[in-house]
PDB file of N, CA and C in Angstrom:
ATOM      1  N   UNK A   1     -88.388  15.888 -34.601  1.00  0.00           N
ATOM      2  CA  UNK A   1     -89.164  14.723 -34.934  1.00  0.00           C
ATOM      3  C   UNK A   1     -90.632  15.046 -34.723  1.00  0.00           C
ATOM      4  N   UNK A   2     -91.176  14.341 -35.798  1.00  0.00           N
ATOM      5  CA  UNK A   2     -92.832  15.195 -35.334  1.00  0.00           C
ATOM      6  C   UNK A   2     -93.187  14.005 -34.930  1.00  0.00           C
ATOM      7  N   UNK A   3     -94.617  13.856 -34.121  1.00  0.00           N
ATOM      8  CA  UNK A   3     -95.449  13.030 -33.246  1.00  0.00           C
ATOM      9  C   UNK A   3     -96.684  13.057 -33.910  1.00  0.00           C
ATOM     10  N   UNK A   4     -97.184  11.870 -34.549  1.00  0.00           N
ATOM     11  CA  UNK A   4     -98.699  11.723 -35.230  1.00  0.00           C
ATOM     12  C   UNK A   4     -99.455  11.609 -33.796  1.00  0.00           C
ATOM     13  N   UNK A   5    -100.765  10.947 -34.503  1.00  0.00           N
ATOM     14  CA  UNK A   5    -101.792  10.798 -33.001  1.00  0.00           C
ATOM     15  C   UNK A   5    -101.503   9.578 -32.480  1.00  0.00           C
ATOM     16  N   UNK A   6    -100.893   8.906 -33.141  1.00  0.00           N
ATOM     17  CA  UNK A   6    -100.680   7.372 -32.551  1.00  0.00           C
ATOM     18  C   UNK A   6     -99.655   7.195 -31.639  1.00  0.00           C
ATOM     19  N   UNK A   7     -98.925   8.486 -31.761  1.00  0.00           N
ATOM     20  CA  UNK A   7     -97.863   8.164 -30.766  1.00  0.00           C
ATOM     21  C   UNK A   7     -96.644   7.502 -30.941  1.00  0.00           C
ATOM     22  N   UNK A   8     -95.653   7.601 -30.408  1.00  0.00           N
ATOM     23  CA  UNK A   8     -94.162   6.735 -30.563  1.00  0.00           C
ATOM     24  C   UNK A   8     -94.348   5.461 -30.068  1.00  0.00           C
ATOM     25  N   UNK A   9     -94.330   4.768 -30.711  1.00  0.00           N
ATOM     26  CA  UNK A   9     -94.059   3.038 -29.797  1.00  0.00           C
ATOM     27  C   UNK A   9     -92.655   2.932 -30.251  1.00  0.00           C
ATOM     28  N   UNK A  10     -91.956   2.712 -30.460  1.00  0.00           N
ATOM     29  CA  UNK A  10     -91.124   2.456 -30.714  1.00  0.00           C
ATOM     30  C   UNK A  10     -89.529   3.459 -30.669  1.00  0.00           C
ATOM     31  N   UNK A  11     -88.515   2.844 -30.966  1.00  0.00           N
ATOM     32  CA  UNK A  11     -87.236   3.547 -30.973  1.00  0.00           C
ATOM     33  C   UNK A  11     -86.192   2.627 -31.255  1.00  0.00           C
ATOM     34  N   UNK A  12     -85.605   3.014 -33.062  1.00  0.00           N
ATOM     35  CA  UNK A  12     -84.864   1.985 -33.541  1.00  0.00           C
ATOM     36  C   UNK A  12     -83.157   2.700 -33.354  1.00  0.00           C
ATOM     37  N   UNK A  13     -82.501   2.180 -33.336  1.00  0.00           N
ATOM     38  CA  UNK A  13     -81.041   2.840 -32.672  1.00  0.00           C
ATOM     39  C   UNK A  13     -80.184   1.923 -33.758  1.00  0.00           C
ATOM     40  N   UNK A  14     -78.918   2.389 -34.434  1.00  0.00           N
ATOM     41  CA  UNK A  14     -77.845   1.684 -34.939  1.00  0.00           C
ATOM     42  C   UNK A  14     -76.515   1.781 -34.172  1.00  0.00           C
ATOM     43  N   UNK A  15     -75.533   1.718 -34.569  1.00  0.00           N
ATOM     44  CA  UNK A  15     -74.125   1.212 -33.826  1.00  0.00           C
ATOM     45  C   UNK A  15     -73.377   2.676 -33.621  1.00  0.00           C
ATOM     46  N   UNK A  16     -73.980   3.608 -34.128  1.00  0.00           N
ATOM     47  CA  UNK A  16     -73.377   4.982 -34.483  1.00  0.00           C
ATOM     48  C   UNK A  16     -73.412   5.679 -32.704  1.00  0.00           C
ATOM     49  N   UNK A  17     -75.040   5.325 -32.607  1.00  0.00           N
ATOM     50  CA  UNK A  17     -75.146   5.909 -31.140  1.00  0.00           C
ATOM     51  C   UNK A  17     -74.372   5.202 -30.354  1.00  0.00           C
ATOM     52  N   UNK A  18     -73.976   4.118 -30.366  1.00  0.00           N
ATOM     53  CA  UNK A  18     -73.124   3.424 -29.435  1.00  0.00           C
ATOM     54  C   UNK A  18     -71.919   3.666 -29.212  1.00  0.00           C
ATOM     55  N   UNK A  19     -71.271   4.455 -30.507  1.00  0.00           N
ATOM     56  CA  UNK A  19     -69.966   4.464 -30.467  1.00  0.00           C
ATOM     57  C   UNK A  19     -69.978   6.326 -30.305  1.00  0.00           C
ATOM     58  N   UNK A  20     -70.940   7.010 -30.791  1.00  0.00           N
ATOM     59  CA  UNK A  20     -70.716   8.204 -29.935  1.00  0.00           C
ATOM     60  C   UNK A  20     -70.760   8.120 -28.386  1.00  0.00           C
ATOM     61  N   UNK A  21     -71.354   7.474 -28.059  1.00  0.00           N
ATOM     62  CA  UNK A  21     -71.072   7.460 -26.333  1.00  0.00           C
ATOM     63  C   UNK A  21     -70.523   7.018 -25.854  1.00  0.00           C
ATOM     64  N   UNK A  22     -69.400   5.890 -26.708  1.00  0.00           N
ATOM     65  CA  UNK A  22     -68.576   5.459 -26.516  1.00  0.00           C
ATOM     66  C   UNK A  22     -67.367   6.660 -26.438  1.00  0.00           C
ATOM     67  N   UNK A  23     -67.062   7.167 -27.725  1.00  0.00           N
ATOM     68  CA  UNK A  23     -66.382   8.549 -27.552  1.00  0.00           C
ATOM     69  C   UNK A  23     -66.432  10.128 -26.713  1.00  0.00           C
ATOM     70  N   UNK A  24     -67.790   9.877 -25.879  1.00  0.00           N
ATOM     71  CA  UNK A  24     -67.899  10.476 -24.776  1.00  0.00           C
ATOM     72  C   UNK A  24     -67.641  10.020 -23.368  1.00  0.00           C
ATOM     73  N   UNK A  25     -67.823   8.761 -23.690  1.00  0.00           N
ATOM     74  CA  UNK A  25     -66.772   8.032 -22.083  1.00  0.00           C
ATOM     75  C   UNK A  25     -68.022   7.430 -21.219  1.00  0.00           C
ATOM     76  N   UNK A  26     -69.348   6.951 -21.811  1.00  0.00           N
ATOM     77  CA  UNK A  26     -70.163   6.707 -21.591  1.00  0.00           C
ATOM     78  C   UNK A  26     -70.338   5.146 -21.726  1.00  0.00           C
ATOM     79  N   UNK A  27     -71.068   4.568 -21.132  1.00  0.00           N
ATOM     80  CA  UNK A  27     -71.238   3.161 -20.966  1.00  0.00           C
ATOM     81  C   UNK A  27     -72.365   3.038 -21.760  1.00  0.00           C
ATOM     82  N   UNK A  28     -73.114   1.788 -22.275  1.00  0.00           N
ATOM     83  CA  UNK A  28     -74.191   1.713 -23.369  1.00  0.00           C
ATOM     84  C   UNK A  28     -75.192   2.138 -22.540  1.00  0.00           C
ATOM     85  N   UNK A  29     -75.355   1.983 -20.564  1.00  0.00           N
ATOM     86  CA  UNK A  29     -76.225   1.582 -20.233  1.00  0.00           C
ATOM     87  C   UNK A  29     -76.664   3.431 -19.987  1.00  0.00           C
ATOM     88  N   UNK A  30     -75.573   3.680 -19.951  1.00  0.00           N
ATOM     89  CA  UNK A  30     -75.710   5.717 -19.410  1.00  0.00           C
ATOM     90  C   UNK A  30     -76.515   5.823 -21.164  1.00  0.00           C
ATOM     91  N   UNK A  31     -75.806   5.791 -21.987  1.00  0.00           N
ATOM     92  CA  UNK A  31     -76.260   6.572 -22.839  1.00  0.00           C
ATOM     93  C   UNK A  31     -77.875   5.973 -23.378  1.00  0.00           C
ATOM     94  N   UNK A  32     -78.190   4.928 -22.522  1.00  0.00           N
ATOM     95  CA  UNK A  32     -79.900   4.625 -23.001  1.00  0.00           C
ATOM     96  C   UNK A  32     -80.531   5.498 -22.184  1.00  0.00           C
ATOM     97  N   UNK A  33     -79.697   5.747 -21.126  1.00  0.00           N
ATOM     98  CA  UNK A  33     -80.467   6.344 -20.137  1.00  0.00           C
ATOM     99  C   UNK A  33     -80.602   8.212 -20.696  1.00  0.00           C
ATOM    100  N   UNK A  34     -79.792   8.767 -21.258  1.00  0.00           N
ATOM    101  CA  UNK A  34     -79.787  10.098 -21.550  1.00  0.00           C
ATOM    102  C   UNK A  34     -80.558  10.274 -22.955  1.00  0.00           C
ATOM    103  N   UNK A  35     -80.552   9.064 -23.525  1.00  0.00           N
ATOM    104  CA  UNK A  35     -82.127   8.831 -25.047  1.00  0.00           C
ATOM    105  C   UNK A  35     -83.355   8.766 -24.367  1.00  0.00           C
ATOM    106  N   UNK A  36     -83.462   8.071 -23.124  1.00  0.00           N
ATOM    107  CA  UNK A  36     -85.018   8.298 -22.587  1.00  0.00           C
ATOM    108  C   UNK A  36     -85.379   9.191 -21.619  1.00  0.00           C
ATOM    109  N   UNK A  37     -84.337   9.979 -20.786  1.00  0.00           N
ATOM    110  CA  UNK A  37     -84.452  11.594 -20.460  1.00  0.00           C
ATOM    111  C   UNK A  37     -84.746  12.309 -21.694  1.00  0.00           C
ATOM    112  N   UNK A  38     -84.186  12.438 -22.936  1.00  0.00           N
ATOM    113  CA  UNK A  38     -84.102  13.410 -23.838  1.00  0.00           C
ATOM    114  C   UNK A  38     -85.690  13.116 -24.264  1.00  0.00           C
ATOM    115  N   UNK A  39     -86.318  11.762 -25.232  1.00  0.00           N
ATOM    116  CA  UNK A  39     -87.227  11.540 -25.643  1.00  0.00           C
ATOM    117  C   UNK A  39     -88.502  11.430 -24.880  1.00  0.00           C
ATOM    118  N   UNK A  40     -88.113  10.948 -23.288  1.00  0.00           N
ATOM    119  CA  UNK A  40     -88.924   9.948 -22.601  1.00  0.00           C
ATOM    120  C   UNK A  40     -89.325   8.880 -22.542  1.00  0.00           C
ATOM    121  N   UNK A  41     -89.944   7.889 -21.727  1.00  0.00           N
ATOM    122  CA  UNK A  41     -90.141   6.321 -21.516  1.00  0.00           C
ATOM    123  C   UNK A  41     -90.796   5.856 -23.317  1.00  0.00           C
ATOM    124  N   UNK A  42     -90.301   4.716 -23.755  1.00  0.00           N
ATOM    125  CA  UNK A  42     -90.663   4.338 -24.433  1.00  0.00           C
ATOM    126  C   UNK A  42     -91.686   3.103 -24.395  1.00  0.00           C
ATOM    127  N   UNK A  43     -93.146   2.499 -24.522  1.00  0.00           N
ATOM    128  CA  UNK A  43     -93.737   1.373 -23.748  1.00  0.00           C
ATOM    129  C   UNK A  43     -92.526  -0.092 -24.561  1.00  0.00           C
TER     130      UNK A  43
END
């Protein structure tokens, strides 16, 4: 993913990520948590 100068505000997610971490045995709340380790804090 590339990064302009403005920066990420944002982070839009569909049902897909939910249900892969669902199929990893993950709770919704783990797998937000391993999108903002991977990406970092979103404001």
């Amino acid at each position: 993913m590339e990064s302009t100068s403005l920066g990420l505000t944002g982070l839009v997610l569909d049902s897909s990520v939910l249900i892969a971490a669902e199929r990893r045995k993950l709770t919704p709340a783990q797998a937000i948590e391993n999108i903002q380790t991977a990406i970092g804090e979103v404001p």
